[in-house]
N, C-alpha and C. Protein backbone atom coordinates (compact mmCIF):
# COMPACT_ATOMS: atom_id res chain seq x y z
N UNK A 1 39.04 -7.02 44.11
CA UNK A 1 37.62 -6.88 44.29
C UNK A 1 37.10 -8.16 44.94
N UNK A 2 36.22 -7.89 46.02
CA UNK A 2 36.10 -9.26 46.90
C UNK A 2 34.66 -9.33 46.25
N UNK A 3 34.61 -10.32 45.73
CA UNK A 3 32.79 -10.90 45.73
C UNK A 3 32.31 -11.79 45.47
N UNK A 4 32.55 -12.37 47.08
CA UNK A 4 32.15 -13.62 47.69
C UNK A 4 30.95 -13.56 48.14
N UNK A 5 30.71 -12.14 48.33
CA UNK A 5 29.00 -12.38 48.46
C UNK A 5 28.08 -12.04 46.87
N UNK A 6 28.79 -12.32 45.94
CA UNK A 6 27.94 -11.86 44.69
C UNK A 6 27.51 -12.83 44.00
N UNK A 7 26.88 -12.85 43.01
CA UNK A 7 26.64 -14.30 42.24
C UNK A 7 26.78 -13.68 40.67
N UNK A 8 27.38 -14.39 40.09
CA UNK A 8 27.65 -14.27 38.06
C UNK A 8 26.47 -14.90 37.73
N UNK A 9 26.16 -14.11 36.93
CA UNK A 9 25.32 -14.34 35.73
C UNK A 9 25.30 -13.77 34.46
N UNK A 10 25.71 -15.16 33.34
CA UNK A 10 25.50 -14.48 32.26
C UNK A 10 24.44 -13.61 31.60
N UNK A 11 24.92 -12.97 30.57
CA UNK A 11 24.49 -11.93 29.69
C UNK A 11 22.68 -13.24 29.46
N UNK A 12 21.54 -12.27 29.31
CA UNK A 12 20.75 -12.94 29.16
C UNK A 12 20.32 -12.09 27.67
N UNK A 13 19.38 -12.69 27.63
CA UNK A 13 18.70 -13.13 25.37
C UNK A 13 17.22 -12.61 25.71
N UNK A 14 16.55 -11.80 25.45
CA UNK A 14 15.52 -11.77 25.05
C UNK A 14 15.06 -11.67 23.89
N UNK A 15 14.47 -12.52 23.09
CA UNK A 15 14.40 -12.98 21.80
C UNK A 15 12.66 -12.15 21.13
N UNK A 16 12.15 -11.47 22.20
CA UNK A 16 11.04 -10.56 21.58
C UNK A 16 10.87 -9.14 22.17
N UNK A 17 11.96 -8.20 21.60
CA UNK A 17 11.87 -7.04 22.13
C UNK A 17 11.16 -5.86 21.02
N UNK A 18 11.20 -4.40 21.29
CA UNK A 18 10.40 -3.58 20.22
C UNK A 18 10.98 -2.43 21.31
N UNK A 19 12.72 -2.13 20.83
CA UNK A 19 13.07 -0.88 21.61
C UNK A 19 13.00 0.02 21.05
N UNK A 20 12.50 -0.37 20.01
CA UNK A 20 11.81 1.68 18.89
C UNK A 20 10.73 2.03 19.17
N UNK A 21 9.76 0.96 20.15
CA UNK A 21 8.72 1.27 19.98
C UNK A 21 7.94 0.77 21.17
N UNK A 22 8.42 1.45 22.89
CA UNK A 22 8.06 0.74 24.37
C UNK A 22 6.38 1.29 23.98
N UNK A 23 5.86 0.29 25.11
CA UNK A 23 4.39 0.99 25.47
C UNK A 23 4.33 1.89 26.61
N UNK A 24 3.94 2.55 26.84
CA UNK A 24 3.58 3.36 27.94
C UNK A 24 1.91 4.09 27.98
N UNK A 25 1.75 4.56 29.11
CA UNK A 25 0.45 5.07 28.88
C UNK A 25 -0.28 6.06 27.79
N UNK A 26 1.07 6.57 27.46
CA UNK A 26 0.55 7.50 25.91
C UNK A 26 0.86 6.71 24.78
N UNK A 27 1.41 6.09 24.84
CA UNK A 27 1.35 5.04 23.51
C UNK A 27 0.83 5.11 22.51
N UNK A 28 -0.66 5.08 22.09
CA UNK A 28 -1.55 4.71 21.27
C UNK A 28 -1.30 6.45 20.80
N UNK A 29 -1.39 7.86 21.56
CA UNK A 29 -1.89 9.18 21.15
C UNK A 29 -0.34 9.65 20.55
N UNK A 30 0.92 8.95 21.71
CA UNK A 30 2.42 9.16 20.90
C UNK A 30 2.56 9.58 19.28
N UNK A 31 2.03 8.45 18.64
CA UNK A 31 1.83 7.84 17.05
C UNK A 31 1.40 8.92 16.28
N UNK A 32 0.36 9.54 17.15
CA UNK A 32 0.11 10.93 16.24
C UNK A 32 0.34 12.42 15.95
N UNK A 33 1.55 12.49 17.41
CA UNK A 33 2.76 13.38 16.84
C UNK A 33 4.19 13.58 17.11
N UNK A 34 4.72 12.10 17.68
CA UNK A 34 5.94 11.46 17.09
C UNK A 34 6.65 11.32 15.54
N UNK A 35 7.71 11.32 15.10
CA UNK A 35 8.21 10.94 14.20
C UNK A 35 8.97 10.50 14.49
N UNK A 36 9.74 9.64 13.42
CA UNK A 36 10.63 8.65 13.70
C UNK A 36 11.70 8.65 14.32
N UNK A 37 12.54 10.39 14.41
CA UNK A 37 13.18 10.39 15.09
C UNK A 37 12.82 11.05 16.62
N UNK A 38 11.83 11.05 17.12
CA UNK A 38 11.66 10.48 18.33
C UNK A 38 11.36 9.31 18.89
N UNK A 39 11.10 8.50 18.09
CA UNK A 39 11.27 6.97 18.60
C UNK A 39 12.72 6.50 18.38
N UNK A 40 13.80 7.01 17.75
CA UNK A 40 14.84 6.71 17.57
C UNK A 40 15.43 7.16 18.88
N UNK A 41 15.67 8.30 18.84
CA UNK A 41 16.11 8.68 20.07
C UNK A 41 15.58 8.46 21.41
N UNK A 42 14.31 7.95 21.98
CA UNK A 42 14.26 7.07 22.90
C UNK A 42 14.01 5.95 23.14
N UNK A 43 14.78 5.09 22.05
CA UNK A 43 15.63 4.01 22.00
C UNK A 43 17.13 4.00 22.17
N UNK A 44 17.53 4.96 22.47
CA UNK A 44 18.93 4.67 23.07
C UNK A 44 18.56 4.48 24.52
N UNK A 45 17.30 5.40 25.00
CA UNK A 45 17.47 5.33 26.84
C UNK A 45 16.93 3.52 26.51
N UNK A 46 15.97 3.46 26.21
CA UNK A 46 15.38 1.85 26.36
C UNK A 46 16.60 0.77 26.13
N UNK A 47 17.51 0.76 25.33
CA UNK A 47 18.63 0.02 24.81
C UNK A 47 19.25 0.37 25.87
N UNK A 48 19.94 1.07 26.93
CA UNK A 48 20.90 1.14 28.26
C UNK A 48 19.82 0.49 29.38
N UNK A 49 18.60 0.93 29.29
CA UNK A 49 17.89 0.26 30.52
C UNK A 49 17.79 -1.26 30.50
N UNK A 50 17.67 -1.62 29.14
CA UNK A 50 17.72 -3.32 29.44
C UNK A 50 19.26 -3.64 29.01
N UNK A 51 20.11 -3.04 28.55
CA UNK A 51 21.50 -3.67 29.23
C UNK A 51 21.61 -3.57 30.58
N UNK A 52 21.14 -2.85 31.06
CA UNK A 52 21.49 -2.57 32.78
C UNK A 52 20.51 -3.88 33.03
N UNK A 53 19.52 -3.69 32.93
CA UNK A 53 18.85 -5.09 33.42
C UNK A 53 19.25 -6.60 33.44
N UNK A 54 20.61 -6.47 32.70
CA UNK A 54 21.06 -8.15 32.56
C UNK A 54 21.17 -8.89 31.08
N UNK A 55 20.14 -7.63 30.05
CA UNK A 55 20.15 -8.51 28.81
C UNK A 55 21.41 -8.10 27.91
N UNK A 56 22.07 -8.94 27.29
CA UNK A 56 23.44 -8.48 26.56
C UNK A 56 22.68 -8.60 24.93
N UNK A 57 21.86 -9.44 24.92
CA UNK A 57 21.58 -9.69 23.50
C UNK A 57 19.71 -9.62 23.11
N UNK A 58 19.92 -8.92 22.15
CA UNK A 58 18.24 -8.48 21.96
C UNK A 58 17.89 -9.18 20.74
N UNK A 59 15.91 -9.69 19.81
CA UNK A 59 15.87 -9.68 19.03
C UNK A 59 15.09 -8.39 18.66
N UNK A 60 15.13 -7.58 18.05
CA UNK A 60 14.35 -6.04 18.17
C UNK A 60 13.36 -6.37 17.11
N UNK A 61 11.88 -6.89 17.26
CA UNK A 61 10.61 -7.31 16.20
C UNK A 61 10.04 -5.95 16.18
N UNK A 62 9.50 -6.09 14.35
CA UNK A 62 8.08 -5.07 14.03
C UNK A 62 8.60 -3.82 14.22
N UNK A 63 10.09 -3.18 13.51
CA UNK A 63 10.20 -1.81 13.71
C UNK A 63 10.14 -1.87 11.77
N UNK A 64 9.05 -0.53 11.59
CA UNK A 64 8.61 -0.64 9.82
C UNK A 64 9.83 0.76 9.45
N UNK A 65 10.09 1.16 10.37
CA UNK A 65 10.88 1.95 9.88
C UNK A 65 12.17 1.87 9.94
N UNK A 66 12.95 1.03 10.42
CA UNK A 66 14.55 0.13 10.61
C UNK A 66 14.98 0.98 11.51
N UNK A 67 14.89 1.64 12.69
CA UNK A 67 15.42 2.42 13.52
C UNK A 67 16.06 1.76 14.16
N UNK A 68 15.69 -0.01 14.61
CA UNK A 68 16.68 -0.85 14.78
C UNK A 68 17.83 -0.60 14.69
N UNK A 69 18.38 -0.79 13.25
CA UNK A 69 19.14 -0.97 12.53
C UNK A 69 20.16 -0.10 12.60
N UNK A 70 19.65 1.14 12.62
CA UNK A 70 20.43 2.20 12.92
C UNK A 70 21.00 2.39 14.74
N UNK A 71 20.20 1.90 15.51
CA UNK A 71 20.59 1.43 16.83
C UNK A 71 21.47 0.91 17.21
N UNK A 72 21.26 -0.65 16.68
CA UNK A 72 22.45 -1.43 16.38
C UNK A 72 23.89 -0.89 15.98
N UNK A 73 23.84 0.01 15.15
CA UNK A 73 25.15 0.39 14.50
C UNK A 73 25.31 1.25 15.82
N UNK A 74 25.14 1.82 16.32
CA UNK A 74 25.39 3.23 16.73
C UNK A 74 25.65 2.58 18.23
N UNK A 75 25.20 1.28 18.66
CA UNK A 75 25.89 0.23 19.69
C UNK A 75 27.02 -0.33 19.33
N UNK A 76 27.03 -0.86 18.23
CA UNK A 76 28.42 -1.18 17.58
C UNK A 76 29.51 -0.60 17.63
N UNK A 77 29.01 0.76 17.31
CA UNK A 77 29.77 1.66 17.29
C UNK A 77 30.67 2.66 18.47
N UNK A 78 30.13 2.05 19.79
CA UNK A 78 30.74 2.83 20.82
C UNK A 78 29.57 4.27 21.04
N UNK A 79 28.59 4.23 20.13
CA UNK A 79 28.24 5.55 20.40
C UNK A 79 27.06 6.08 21.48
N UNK A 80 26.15 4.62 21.46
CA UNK A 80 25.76 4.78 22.98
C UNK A 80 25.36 3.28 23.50
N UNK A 81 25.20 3.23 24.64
CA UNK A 81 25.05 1.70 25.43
C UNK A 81 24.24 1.22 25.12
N UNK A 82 24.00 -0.40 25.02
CA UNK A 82 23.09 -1.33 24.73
C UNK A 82 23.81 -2.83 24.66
N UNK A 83 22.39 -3.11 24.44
CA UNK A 83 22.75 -4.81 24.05
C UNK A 83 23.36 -4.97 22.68
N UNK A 84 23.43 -6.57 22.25
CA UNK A 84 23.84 -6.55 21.05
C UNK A 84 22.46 -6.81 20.53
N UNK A 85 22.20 -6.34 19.07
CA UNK A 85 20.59 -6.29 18.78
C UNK A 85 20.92 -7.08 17.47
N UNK A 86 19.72 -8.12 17.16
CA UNK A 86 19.64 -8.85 15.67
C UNK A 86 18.25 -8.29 15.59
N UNK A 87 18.27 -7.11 14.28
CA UNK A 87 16.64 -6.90 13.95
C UNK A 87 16.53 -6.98 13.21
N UNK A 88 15.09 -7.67 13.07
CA UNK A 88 14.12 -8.02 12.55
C UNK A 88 13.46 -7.68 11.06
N UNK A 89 13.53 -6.33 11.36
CA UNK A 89 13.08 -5.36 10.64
C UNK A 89 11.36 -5.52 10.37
N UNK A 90 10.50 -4.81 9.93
CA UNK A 90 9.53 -4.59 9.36
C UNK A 90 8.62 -5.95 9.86
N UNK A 91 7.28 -6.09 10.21
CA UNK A 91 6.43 -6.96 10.69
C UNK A 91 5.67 -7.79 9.31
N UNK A 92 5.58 -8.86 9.89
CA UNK A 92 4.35 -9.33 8.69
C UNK A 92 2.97 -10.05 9.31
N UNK A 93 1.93 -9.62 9.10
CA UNK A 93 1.09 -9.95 9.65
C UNK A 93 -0.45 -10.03 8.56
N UNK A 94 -1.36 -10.48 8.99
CA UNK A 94 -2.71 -10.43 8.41
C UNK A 94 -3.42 -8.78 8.51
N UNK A 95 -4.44 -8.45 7.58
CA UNK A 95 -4.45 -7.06 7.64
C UNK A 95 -5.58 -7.33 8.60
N UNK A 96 -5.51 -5.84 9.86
CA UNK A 96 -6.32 -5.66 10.97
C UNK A 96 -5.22 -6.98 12.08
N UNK A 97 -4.70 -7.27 11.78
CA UNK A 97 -3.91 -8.19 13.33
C UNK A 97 -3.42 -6.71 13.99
N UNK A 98 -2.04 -7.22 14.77
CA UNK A 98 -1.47 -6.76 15.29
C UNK A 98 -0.04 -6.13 14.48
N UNK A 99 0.34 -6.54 13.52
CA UNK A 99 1.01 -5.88 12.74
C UNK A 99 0.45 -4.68 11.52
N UNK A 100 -0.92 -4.71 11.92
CA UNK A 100 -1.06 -3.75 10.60
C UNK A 100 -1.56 -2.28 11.28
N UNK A 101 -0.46 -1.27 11.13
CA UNK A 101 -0.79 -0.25 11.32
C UNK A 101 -2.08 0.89 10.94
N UNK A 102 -2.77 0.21 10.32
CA UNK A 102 -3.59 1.17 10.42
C UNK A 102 -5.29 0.43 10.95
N UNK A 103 -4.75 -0.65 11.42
CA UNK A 103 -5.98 -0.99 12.41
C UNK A 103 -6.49 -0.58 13.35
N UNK A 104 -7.63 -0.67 13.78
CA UNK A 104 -8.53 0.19 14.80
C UNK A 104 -8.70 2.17 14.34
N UNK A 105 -8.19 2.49 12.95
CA UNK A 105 -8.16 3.47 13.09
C UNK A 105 -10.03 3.39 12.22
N UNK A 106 -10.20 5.04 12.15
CA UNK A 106 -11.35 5.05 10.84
C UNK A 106 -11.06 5.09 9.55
N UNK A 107 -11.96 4.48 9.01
CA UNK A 107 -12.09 4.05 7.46
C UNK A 107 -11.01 5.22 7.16
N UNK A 108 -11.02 6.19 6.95
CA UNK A 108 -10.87 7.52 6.28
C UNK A 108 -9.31 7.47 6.12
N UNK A 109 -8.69 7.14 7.34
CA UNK A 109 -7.17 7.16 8.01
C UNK A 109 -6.48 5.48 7.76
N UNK A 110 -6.91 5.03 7.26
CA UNK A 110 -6.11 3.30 6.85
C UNK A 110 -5.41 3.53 5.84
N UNK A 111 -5.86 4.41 4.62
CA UNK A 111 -5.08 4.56 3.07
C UNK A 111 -5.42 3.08 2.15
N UNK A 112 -4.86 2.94 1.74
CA UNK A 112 -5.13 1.80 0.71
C UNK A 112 -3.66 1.02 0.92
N UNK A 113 -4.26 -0.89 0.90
CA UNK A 113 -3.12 -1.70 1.11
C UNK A 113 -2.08 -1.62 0.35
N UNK A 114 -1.06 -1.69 0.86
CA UNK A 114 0.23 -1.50 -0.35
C UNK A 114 1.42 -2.55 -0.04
N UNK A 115 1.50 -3.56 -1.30
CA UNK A 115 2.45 -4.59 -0.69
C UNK A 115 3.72 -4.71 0.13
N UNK A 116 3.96 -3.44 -0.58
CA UNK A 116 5.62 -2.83 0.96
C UNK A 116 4.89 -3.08 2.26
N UNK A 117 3.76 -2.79 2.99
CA UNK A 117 3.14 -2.48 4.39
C UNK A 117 3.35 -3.76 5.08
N UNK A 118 3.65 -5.07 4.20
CA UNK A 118 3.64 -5.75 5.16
C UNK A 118 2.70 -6.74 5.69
N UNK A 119 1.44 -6.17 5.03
CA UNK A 119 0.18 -7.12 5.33
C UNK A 119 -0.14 -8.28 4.49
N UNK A 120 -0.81 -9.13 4.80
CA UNK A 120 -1.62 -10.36 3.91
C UNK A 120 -2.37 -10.09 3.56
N UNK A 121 -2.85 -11.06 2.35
CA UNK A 121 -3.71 -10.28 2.03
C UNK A 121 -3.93 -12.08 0.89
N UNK A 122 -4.54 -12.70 1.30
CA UNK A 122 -5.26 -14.37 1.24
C UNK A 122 -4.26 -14.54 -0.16
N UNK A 123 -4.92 -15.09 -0.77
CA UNK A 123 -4.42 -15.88 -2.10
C UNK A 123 -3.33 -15.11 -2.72
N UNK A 124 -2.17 -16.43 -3.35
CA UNK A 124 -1.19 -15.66 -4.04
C UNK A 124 -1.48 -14.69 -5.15
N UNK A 125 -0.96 -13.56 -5.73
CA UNK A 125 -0.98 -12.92 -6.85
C UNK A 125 -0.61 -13.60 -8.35
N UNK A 126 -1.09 -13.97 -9.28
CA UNK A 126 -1.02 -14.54 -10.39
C UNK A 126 0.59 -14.48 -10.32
N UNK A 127 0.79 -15.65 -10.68
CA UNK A 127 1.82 -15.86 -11.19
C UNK A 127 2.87 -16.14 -10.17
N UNK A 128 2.88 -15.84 -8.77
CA UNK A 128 3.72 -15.99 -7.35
C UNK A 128 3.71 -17.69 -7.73
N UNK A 129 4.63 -17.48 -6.42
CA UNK A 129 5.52 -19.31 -6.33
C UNK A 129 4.51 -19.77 -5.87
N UNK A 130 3.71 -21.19 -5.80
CA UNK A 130 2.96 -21.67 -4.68
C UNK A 130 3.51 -21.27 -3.38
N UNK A 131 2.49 -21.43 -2.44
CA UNK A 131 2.51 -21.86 -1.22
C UNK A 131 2.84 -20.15 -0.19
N UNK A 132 3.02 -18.87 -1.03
CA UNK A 132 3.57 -17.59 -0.94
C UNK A 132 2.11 -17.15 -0.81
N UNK A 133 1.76 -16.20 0.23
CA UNK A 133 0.71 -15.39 0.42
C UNK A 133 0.78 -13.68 -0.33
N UNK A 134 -0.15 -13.34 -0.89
CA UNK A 134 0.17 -11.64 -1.40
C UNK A 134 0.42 -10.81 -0.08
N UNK A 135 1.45 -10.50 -0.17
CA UNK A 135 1.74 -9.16 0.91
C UNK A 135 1.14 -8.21 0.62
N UNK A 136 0.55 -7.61 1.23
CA UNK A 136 0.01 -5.78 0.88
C UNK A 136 0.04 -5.78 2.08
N UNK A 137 -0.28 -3.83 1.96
CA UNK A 137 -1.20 -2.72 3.45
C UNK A 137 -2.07 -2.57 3.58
């Protein structure tokens, strides 16, 4: 194989990816009748498009449902193409940021915070370690 006109380049790192979860123009309306395993399953096409693009190694942020995880294996596994993925799992954020899912919605549709969700939520809970914020949703 002659390629003297080619140039090597290593495997590149993108250290803030979300292949369970691309944006596109339906994005925001997706959410409301997607389930998880359609974001799973088009995360395998997203996981071959950025191996093709050059990246060998992913960090996959803010998937609440570990579809990651299951990605990962199923790359591991020979079972379909991708990078190598270290995720993240699950987001933590202030409630109403950008990690809290039920922001921008109406009152009605938020539910009540729940410390699994992931959110902050100011001062520790009696009795927590110093310096530890209360997680809720």
């Amino acid at each position: 194989m002659d390629l003297a006109d080619a140039t090597c380049l290593p495997g590149l790192i993108d250290s803030h990816t979300h292949l369970t979860g691309e944006t596109s123009p339906t994005g925001y309306t997706d959410q409301f009748r997607w389930n998880i395993a359609d974001y799973a399953i088009r995360s395998t096409v997203y996981a071959k498009r950025t191996l093709e693009a050059g990246f060998t190694t992913v960090r996959n942020l803010g998937d609440g449902d570990n579809a990651s995880i299951s990605l990962r294996n199923a790359i591991n596994n020979g079972i379909v193409p991708g990078p190598r993925i270290s995720p993240a799992g699950g987001a933590i954020g202030s409630t109403g940021g950008p990690a809290d899912g039920t922001a921008g919605q109406r009152a009605d549709r938020q539910g009540h915070a729940q410390r699994e969700d992931g959110r902050s939520h100011g001062p520790p809970e009696p009795g927590a370690e110093a310096g530890t914020a209360w997680l809720a949703g």
